[in-house]
C-alpha atoms as a PDB file:
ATOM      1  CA  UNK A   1       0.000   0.000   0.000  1.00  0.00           C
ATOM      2  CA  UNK A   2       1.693   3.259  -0.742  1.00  0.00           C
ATOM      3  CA  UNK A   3       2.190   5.700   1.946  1.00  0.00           C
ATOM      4  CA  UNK A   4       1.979   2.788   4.244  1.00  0.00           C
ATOM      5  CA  UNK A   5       4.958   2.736   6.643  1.00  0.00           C
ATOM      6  CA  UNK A   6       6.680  -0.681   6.914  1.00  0.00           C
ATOM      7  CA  UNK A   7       6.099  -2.149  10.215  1.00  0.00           C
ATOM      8  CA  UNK A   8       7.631  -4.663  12.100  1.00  0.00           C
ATOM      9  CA  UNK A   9       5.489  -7.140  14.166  1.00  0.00           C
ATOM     10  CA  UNK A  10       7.262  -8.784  17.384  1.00  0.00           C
ATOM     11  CA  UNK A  11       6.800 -11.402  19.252  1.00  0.00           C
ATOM     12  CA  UNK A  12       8.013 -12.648  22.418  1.00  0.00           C
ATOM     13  CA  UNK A  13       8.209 -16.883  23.289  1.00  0.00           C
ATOM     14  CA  UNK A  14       8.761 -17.812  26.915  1.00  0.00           C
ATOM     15  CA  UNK A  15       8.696 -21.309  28.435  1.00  0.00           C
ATOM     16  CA  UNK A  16       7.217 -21.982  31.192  1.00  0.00           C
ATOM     17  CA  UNK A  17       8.957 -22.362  34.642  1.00  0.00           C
ATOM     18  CA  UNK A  18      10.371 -25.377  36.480  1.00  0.00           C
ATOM     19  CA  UNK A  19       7.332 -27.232  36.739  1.00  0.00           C
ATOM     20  CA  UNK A  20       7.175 -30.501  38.770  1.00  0.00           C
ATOM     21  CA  UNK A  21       6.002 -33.970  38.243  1.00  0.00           C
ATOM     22  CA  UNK A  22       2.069 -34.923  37.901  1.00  0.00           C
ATOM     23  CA  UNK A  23      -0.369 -36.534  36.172  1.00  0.00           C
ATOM     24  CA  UNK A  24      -2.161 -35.731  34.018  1.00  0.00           C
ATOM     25  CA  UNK A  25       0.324 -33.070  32.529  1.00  0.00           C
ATOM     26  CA  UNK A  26      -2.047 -30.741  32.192  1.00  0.00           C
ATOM     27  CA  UNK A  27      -2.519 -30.191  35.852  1.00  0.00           C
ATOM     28  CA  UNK A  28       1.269 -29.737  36.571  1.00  0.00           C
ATOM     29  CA  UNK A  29       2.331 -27.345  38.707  1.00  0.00           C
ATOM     30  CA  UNK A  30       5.312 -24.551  39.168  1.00  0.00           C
ATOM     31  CA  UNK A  31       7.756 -25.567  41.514  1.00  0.00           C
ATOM     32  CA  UNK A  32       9.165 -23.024  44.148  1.00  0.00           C
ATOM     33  CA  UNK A  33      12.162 -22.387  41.969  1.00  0.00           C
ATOM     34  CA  UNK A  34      10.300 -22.378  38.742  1.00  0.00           C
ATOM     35  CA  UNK A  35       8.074 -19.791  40.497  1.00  0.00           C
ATOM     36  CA  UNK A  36      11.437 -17.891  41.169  1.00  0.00           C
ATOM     37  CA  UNK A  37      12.847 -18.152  37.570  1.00  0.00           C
ATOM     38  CA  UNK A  38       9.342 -16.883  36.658  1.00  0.00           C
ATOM     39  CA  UNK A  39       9.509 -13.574  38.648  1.00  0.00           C
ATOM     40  CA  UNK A  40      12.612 -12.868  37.738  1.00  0.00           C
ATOM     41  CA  UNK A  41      12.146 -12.791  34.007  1.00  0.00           C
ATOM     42  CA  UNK A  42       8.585 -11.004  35.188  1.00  0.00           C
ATOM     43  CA  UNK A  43      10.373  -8.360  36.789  1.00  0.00           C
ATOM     44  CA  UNK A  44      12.592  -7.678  33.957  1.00  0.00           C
ATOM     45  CA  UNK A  45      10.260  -7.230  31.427  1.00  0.00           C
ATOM     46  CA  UNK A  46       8.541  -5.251  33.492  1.00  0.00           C
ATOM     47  CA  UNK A  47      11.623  -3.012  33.574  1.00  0.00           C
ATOM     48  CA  UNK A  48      11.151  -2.278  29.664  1.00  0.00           C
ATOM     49  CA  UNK A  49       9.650   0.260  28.101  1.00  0.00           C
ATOM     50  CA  UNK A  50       8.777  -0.813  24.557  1.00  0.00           C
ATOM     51  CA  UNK A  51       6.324  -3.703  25.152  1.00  0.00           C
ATOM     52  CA  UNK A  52       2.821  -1.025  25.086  1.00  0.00           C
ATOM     53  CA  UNK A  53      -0.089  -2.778  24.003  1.00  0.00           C
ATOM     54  CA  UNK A  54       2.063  -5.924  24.679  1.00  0.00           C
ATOM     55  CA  UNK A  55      -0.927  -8.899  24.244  1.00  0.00           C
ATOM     56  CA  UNK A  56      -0.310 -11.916  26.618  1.00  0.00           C
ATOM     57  CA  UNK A  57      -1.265 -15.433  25.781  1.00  0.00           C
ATOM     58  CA  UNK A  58      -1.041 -19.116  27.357  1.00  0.00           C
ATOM     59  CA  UNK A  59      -1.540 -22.324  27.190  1.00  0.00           C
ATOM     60  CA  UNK A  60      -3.990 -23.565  29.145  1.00  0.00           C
ATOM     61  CA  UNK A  61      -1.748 -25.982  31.243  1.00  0.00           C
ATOM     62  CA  UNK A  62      -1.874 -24.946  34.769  1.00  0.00           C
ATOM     63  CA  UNK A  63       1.580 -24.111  34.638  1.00  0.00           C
ATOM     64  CA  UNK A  64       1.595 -22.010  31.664  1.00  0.00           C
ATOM     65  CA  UNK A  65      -1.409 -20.055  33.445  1.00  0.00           C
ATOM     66  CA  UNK A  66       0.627 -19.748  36.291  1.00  0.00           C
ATOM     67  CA  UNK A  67       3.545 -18.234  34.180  1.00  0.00           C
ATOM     68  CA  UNK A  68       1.683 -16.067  32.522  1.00  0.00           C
ATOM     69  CA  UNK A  69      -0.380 -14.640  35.559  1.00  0.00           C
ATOM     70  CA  UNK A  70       2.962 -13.635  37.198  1.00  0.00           C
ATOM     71  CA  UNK A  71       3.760 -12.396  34.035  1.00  0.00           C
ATOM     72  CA  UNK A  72       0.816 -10.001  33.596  1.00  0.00           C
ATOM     73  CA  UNK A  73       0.814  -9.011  36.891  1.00  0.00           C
ATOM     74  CA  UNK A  74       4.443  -7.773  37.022  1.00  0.00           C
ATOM     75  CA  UNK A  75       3.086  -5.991  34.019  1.00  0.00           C
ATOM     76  CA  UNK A  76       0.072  -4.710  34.477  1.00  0.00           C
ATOM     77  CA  UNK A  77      -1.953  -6.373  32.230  1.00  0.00           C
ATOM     78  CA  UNK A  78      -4.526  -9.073  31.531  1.00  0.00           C
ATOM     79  CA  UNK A  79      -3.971 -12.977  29.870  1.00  0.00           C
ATOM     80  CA  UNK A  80      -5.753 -14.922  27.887  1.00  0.00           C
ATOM     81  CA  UNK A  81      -6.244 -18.693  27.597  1.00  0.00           C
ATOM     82  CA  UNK A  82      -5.142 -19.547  23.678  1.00  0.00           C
ATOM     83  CA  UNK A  83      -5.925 -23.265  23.197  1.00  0.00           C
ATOM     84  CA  UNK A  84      -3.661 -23.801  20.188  1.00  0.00           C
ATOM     85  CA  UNK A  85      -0.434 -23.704  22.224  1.00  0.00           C
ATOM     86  CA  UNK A  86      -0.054 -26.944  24.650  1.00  0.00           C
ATOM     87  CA  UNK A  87       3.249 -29.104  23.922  1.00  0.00           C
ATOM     88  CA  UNK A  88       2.066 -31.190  21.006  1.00  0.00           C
ATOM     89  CA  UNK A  89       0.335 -28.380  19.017  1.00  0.00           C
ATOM     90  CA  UNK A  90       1.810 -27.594  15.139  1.00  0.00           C
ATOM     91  CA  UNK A  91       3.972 -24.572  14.812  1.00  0.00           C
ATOM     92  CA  UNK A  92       2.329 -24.171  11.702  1.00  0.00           C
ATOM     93  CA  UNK A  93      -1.354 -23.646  13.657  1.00  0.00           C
ATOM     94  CA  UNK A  94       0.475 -20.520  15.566  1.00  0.00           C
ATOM     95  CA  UNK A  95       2.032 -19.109  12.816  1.00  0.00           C
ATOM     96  CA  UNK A  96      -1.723 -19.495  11.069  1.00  0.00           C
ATOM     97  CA  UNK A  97      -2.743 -17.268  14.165  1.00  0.00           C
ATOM     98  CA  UNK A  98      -0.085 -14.882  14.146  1.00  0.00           C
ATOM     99  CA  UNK A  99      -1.376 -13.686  10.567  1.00  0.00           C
ATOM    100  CA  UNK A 100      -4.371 -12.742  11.285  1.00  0.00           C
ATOM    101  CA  UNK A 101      -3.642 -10.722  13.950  1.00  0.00           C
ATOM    102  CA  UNK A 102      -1.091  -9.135  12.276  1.00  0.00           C
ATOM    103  CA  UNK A 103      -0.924  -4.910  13.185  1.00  0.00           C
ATOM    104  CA  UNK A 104      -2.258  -5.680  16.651  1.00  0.00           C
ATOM    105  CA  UNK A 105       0.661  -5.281  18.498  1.00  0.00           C
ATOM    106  CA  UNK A 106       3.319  -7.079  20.107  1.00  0.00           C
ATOM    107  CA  UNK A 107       2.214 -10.366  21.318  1.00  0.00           C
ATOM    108  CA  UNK A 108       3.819 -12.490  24.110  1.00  0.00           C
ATOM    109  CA  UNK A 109       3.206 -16.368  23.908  1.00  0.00           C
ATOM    110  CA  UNK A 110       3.419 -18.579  27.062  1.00  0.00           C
ATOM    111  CA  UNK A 111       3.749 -22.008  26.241  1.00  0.00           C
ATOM    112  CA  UNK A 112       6.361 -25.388  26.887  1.00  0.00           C
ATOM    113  CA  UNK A 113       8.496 -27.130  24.603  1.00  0.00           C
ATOM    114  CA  UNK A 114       8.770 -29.044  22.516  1.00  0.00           C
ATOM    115  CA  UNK A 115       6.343 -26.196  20.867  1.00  0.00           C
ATOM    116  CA  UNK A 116       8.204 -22.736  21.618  1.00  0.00           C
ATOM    117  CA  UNK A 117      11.384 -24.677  20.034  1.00  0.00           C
ATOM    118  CA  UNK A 118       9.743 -25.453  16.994  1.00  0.00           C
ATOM    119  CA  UNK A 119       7.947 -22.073  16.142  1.00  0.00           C
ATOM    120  CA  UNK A 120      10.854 -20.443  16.863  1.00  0.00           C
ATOM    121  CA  UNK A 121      13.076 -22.538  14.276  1.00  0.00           C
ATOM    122  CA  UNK A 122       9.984 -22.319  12.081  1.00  0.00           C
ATOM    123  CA  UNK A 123      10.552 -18.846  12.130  1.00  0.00           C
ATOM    124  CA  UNK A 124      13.826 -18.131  11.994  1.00  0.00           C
ATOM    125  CA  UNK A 125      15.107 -21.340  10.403  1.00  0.00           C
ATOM    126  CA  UNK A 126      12.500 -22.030   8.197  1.00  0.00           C
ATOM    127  CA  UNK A 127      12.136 -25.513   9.914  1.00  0.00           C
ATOM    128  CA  UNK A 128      10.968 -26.560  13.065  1.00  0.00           C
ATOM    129  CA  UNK A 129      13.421 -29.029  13.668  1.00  0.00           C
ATOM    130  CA  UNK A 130      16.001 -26.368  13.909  1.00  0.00           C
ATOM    131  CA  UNK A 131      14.848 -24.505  17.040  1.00  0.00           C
ATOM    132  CA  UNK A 132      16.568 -23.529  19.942  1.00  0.00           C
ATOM    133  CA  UNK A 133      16.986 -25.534  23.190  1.00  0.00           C
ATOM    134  CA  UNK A 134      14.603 -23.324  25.564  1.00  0.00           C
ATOM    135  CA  UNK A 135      15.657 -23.327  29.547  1.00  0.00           C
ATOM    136  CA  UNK A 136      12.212 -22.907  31.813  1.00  0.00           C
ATOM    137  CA  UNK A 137      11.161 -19.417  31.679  1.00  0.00           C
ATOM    138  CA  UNK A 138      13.345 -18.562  28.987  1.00  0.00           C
ATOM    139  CA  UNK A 139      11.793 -16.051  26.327  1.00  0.00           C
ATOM    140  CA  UNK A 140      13.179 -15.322  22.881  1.00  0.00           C
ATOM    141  CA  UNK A 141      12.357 -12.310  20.915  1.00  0.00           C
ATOM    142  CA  UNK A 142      11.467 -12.241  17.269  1.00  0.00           C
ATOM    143  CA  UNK A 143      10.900 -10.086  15.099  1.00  0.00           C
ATOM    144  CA  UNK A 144       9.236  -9.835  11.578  1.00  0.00           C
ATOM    145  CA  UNK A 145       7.538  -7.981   8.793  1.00  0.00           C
ATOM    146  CA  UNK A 146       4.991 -11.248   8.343  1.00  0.00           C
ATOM    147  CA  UNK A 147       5.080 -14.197   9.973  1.00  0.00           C
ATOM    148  CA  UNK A 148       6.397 -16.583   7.434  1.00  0.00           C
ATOM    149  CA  UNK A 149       8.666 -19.842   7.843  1.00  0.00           C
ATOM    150  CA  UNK A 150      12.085 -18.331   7.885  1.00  0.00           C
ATOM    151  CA  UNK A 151      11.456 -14.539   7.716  1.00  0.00           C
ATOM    152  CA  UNK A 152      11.688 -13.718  11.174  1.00  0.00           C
ATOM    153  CA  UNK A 153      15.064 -12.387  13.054  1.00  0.00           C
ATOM    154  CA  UNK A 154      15.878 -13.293  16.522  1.00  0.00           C
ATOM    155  CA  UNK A 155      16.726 -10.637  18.751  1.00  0.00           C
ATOM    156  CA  UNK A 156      17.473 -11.615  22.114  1.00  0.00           C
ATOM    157  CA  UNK A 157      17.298 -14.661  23.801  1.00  0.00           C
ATOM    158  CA  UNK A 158      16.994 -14.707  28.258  1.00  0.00           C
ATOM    159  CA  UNK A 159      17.461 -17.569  30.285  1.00  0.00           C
ATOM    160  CA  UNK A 160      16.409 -16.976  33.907  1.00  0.00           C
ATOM    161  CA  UNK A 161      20.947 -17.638  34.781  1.00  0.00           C
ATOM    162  CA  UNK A 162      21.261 -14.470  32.654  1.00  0.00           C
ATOM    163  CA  UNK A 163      19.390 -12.721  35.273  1.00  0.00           C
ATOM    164  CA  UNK A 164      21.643 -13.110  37.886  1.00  0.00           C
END
Protein backbone atom coordinates (compact mmCIF):
# COMPACT_ATOMS: atom_id res chain seq x y z
CA UNK A 1 0.00 0.00 0.00
CA UNK A 2 1.69 3.26 -0.74
CA UNK A 3 2.19 5.70 1.95
CA UNK A 4 1.98 2.79 4.24
CA UNK A 5 4.96 2.74 6.64
CA UNK A 6 6.68 -0.68 6.91
CA UNK A 7 6.10 -2.15 10.21
CA UNK A 8 7.63 -4.66 12.10
CA UNK A 9 5.49 -7.14 14.17
CA UNK A 10 7.26 -8.78 17.38
CA UNK A 11 6.80 -11.40 19.25
CA UNK A 12 8.01 -12.65 22.42
CA UNK A 13 8.21 -16.88 23.29
CA UNK A 14 8.76 -17.81 26.91
CA UNK A 15 8.70 -21.31 28.43
CA UNK A 16 7.22 -21.98 31.19
CA UNK A 17 8.96 -22.36 34.64
CA UNK A 18 10.37 -25.38 36.48
CA UNK A 19 7.33 -27.23 36.74
CA UNK A 20 7.18 -30.50 38.77
CA UNK A 21 6.00 -33.97 38.24
CA UNK A 22 2.07 -34.92 37.90
CA UNK A 23 -0.37 -36.53 36.17
CA UNK A 24 -2.16 -35.73 34.02
CA UNK A 25 0.32 -33.07 32.53
CA UNK A 26 -2.05 -30.74 32.19
CA UNK A 27 -2.52 -30.19 35.85
CA UNK A 28 1.27 -29.74 36.57
CA UNK A 29 2.33 -27.35 38.71
CA UNK A 30 5.31 -24.55 39.17
CA UNK A 31 7.76 -25.57 41.51
CA UNK A 32 9.17 -23.02 44.15
CA UNK A 33 12.16 -22.39 41.97
CA UNK A 34 10.30 -22.38 38.74
CA UNK A 35 8.07 -19.79 40.50
CA UNK A 36 11.44 -17.89 41.17
CA UNK A 37 12.85 -18.15 37.57
CA UNK A 38 9.34 -16.88 36.66
CA UNK A 39 9.51 -13.57 38.65
CA UNK A 40 12.61 -12.87 37.74
CA UNK A 41 12.15 -12.79 34.01
CA UNK A 42 8.59 -11.00 35.19
CA UNK A 43 10.37 -8.36 36.79
CA UNK A 44 12.59 -7.68 33.96
CA UNK A 45 10.26 -7.23 31.43
CA UNK A 46 8.54 -5.25 33.49
CA UNK A 47 11.62 -3.01 33.57
CA UNK A 48 11.15 -2.28 29.66
CA UNK A 49 9.65 0.26 28.10
CA UNK A 50 8.78 -0.81 24.56
CA UNK A 51 6.32 -3.70 25.15
CA UNK A 52 2.82 -1.02 25.09
CA UNK A 53 -0.09 -2.78 24.00
CA UNK A 54 2.06 -5.92 24.68
CA UNK A 55 -0.93 -8.90 24.24
CA UNK A 56 -0.31 -11.92 26.62
CA UNK A 57 -1.26 -15.43 25.78
CA UNK A 58 -1.04 -19.12 27.36
CA UNK A 59 -1.54 -22.32 27.19
CA UNK A 60 -3.99 -23.57 29.15
CA UNK A 61 -1.75 -25.98 31.24
CA UNK A 62 -1.87 -24.95 34.77
CA UNK A 63 1.58 -24.11 34.64
CA UNK A 64 1.60 -22.01 31.66
CA UNK A 65 -1.41 -20.05 33.45
CA UNK A 66 0.63 -19.75 36.29
CA UNK A 67 3.54 -18.23 34.18
CA UNK A 68 1.68 -16.07 32.52
CA UNK A 69 -0.38 -14.64 35.56
CA UNK A 70 2.96 -13.63 37.20
CA UNK A 71 3.76 -12.40 34.03
CA UNK A 72 0.82 -10.00 33.60
CA UNK A 73 0.81 -9.01 36.89
CA UNK A 74 4.44 -7.77 37.02
CA UNK A 75 3.09 -5.99 34.02
CA UNK A 76 0.07 -4.71 34.48
CA UNK A 77 -1.95 -6.37 32.23
CA UNK A 78 -4.53 -9.07 31.53
CA UNK A 79 -3.97 -12.98 29.87
CA UNK A 80 -5.75 -14.92 27.89
CA UNK A 81 -6.24 -18.69 27.60
CA UNK A 82 -5.14 -19.55 23.68
CA UNK A 83 -5.92 -23.27 23.20
CA UNK A 84 -3.66 -23.80 20.19
CA UNK A 85 -0.43 -23.70 22.22
CA UNK A 86 -0.05 -26.94 24.65
CA UNK A 87 3.25 -29.10 23.92
CA UNK A 88 2.07 -31.19 21.01
CA UNK A 89 0.33 -28.38 19.02
CA UNK A 90 1.81 -27.59 15.14
CA UNK A 91 3.97 -24.57 14.81
CA UNK A 92 2.33 -24.17 11.70
CA UNK A 93 -1.35 -23.65 13.66
CA UNK A 94 0.47 -20.52 15.57
CA UNK A 95 2.03 -19.11 12.82
CA UNK A 96 -1.72 -19.50 11.07
CA UNK A 97 -2.74 -17.27 14.16
CA UNK A 98 -0.09 -14.88 14.15
CA UNK A 99 -1.38 -13.69 10.57
CA UNK A 100 -4.37 -12.74 11.28
CA UNK A 101 -3.64 -10.72 13.95
CA UNK A 102 -1.09 -9.13 12.28
CA UNK A 103 -0.92 -4.91 13.18
CA UNK A 104 -2.26 -5.68 16.65
CA UNK A 105 0.66 -5.28 18.50
CA UNK A 106 3.32 -7.08 20.11
CA UNK A 107 2.21 -10.37 21.32
CA UNK A 108 3.82 -12.49 24.11
CA UNK A 109 3.21 -16.37 23.91
CA UNK A 110 3.42 -18.58 27.06
CA UNK A 111 3.75 -22.01 26.24
CA UNK A 112 6.36 -25.39 26.89
CA UNK A 113 8.50 -27.13 24.60
CA UNK A 114 8.77 -29.04 22.52
CA UNK A 115 6.34 -26.20 20.87
CA UNK A 116 8.20 -22.74 21.62
CA UNK A 117 11.38 -24.68 20.03
CA UNK A 118 9.74 -25.45 16.99
CA UNK A 119 7.95 -22.07 16.14
CA UNK A 120 10.85 -20.44 16.86
CA UNK A 121 13.08 -22.54 14.28
CA UNK A 122 9.98 -22.32 12.08
CA UNK A 123 10.55 -18.85 12.13
CA UNK A 124 13.83 -18.13 11.99
CA UNK A 125 15.11 -21.34 10.40
CA UNK A 126 12.50 -22.03 8.20
CA UNK A 127 12.14 -25.51 9.91
CA UNK A 128 10.97 -26.56 13.07
CA UNK A 129 13.42 -29.03 13.67
CA UNK A 130 16.00 -26.37 13.91
CA UNK A 131 14.85 -24.51 17.04
CA UNK A 132 16.57 -23.53 19.94
CA UNK A 133 16.99 -25.53 23.19
CA UNK A 134 14.60 -23.32 25.56
CA UNK A 135 15.66 -23.33 29.55
CA UNK A 136 12.21 -22.91 31.81
CA UNK A 137 11.16 -19.42 31.68
CA UNK A 138 13.35 -18.56 28.99
CA UNK A 139 11.79 -16.05 26.33
CA UNK A 140 13.18 -15.32 22.88
CA UNK A 141 12.36 -12.31 20.91
CA UNK A 142 11.47 -12.24 17.27
CA UNK A 143 10.90 -10.09 15.10
CA UNK A 144 9.24 -9.83 11.58
CA UNK A 145 7.54 -7.98 8.79
CA UNK A 146 4.99 -11.25 8.34
CA UNK A 147 5.08 -14.20 9.97
CA UNK A 148 6.40 -16.58 7.43
CA UNK A 149 8.67 -19.84 7.84
CA UNK A 150 12.08 -18.33 7.89
CA UNK A 151 11.46 -14.54 7.72
CA UNK A 152 11.69 -13.72 11.17
CA UNK A 153 15.06 -12.39 13.05
CA UNK A 154 15.88 -13.29 16.52
CA UNK A 155 16.73 -10.64 18.75
CA UNK A 156 17.47 -11.62 22.11
CA UNK A 157 17.30 -14.66 23.80
CA UNK A 158 16.99 -14.71 28.26
CA UNK A 159 17.46 -17.57 30.28
CA UNK A 160 16.41 -16.98 33.91
CA UNK A 161 20.95 -17.64 34.78
CA UNK A 162 21.26 -14.47 32.65
CA UNK A 163 19.39 -12.72 35.27
CA UNK A 164 21.64 -13.11 37.89
Amino acid sequence: MKGRPEMSERLLIMRHGEAGPGSPDAARELTARGQGEVERMANRLAGRDDLDGLRLVASPYVRAQQTAEAVAAALDIAHERLPIVTPDDPPEAVVDWLLERTGQGPVMLVSHMPLVGALTGLLVEGRAERGLGFPTAAVAELEADVWAAGCARLLHFTAPADLV
